[in-house]
Protein backbone atom coordinates (compact mmCIF):
# COMPACT_ATOMS: atom_id res chain seq x y z
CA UNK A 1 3.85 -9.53 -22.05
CA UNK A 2 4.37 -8.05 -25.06
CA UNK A 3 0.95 -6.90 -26.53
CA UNK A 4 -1.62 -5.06 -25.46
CA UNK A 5 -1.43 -3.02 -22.22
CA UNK A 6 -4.48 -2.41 -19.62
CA UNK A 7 -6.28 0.53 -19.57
CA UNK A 8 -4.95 0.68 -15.74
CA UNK A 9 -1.22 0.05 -16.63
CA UNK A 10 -1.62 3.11 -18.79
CA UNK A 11 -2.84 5.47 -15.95
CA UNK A 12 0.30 6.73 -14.79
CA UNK A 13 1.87 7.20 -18.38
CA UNK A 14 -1.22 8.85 -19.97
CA UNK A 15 -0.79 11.41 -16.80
CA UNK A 16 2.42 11.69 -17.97
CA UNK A 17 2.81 12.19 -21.84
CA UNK A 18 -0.82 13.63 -22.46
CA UNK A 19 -0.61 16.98 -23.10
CA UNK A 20 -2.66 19.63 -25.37
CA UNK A 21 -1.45 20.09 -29.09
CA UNK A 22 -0.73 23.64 -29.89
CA UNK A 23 -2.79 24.66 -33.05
CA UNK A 24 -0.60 27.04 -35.35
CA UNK A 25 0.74 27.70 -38.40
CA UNK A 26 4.92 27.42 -38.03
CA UNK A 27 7.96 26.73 -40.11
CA UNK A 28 9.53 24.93 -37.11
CA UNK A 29 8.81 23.24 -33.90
CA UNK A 30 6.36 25.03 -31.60
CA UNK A 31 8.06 24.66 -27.84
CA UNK A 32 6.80 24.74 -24.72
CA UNK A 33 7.03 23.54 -21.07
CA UNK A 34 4.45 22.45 -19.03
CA UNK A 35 5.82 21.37 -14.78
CA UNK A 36 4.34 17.85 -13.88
CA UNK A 37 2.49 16.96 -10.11
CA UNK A 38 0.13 14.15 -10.02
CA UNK A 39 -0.55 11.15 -7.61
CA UNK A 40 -2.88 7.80 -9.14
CA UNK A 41 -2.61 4.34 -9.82
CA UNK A 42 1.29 3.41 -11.04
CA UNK A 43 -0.46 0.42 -13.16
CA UNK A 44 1.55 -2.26 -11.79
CA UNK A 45 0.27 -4.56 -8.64
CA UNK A 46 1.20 -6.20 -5.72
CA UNK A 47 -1.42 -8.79 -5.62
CA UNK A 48 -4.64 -7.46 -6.12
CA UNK A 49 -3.30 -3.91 -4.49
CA UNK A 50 -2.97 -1.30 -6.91
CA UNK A 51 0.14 1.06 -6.67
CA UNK A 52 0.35 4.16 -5.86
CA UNK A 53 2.86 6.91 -7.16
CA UNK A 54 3.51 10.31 -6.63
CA UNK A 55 5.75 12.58 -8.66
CA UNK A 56 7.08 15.84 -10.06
CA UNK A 57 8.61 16.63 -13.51
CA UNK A 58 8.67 18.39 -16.31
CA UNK A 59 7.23 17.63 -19.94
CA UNK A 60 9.37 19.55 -22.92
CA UNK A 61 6.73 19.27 -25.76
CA UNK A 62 7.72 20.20 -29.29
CA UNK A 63 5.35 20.14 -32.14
CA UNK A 64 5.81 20.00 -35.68
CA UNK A 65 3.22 21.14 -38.58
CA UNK A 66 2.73 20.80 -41.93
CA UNK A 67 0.83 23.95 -42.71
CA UNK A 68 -2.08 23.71 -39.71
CA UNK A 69 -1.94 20.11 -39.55
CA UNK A 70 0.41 18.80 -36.20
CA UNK A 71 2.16 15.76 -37.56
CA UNK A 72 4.48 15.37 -35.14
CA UNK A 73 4.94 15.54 -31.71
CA UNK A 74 8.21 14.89 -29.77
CA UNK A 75 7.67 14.69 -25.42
CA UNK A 76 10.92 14.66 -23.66
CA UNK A 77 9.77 13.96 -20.03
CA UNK A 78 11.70 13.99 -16.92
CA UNK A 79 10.84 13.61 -12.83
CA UNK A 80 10.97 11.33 -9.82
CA UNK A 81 8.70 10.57 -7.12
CA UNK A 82 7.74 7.66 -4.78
CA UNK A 83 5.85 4.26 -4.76
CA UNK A 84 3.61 3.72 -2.46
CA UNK A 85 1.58 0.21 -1.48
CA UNK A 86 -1.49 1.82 0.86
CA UNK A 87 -1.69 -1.81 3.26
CA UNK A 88 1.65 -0.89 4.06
CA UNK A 89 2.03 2.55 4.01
CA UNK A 90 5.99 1.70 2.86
CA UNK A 91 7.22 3.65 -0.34
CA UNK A 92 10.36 3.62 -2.62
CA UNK A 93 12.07 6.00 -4.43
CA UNK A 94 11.17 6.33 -8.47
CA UNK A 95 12.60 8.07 -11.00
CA UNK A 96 11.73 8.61 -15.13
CA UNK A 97 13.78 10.46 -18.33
CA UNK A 98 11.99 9.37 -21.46
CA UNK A 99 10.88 10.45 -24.80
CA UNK A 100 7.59 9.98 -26.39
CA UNK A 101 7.76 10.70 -30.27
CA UNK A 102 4.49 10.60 -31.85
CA UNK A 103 4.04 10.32 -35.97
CA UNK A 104 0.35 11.13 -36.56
CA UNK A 105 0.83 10.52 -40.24
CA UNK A 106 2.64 6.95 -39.65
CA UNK A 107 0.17 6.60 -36.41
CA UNK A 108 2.70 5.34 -34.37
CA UNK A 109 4.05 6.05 -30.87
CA UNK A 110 7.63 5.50 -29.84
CA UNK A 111 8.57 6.00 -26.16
CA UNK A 112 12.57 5.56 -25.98
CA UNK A 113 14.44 6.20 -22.65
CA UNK A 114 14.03 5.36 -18.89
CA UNK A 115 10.41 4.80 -18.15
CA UNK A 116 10.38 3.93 -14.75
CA UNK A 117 13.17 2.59 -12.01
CA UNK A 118 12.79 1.97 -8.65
CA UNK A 119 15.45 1.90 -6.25
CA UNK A 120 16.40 0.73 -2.94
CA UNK A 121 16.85 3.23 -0.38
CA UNK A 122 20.57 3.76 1.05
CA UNK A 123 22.55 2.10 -1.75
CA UNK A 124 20.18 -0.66 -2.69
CA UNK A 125 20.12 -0.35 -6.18
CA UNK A 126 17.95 -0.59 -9.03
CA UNK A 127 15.13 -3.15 -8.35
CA UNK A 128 12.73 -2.55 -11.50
CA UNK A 129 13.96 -1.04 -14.64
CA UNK A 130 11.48 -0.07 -17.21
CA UNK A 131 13.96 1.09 -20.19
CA UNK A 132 14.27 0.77 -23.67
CA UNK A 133 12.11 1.44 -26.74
CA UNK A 134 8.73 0.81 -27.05
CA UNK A 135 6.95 1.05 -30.30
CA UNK A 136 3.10 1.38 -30.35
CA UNK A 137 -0.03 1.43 -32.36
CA UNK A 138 -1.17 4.92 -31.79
CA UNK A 139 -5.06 3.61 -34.10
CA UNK A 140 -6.40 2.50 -30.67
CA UNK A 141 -6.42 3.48 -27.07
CA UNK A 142 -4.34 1.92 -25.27
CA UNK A 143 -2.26 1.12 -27.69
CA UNK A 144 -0.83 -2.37 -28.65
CA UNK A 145 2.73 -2.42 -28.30
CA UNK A 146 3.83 -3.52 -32.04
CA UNK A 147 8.10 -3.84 -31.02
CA UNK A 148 9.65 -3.62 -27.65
CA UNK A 149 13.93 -3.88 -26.84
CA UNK A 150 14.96 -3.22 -23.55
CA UNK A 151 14.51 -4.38 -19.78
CA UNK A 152 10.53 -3.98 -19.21
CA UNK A 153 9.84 -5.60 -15.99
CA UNK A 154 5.95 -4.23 -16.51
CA UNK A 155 6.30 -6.70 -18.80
CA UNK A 156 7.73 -10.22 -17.50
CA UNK A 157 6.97 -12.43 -15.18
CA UNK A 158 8.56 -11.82 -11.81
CA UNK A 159 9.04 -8.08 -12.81
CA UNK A 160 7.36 -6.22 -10.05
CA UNK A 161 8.44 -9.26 -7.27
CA UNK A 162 11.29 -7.25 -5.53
CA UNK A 163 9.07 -4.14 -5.83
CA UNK A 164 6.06 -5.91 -3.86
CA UNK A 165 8.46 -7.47 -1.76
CA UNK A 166 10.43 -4.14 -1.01
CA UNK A 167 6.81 -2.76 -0.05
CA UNK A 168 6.11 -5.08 2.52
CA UNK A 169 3.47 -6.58 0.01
């Protein structure tokens, strides 16, 4: 699907790349750091099951002003975690590098990098692979994904099978 994503498909990412905007006057990019730990709803399903994931990162943030006003924000994010289906109790191994780069003035979001894969325990290999670019409509929440390249098995049909399967869903 390439359009509009779900409020719930967004969960997990909006845990991820929302941060607070620094507020300062600066020449250059204002830097900081900020250590990532959260559990929710992964957005994709099994069924009617929702998800779960767990996972710890870190979120580079770099902002860049014009005067006071931020109008641009770069989010290099990085982690790993688990997947979890809660009927099962069976997880798999996760793991994310990405990019969010957002243009207030052009009001666009683009999220470039490895969003999400899942992997077989033991040598199984990658089973979903959420990677690529992603370009987005930052004038509404959540925003409508406007260009996509990449593997995005959020996206297509059949995406998340192995994953439900591999969870005993």
């Amino acid at each position: 699907m390439k359009g509009k994503l779900t409020a719930g498909s967004l969960a997990l990412a909006a845990a991820i790349t929302v941060g607070a905007s620094a507020t300062a006057h600066a020449q250059g990019p204002v830097i900081h750091t900020q250590e990532l730990n959260a559990t929710g709803p992964w957005g994709p399903r099994c069924g009617g099951e929702a998800i779960i994931a767990h996972f710890t990162g870190s979120r580079r943030i770099e902002d860049f002003f014009d005067g006071a006003t931020l109008v641009l924000e770069r989010r290099h994010v990085t982690g790993d975690g688990t997947v979890m289906l809660p009927s099962t109790g069976k997880s798999l191994p996760y793991d994310f590098d990405f990019t969010l780069t957002l243009d207030f003035t052009a009001k666009t979001g683009i999220i470039t990098g490895q969003q999400a894969h899942v992997v077989l325990p033991g040598g199984g290999g990658v089973i979903f692979r959420n990677s690529g670019r992603l370009l987005e409509d930052t004038t509404s929440f959540p925003p409508p994904i406007t260009g996509e390249s990449g593997q995005h098995d959020y996206f297509d049909p059949g995406g998340m099978d192995a994953v439900c399967a591999a969870l005993g869903a």
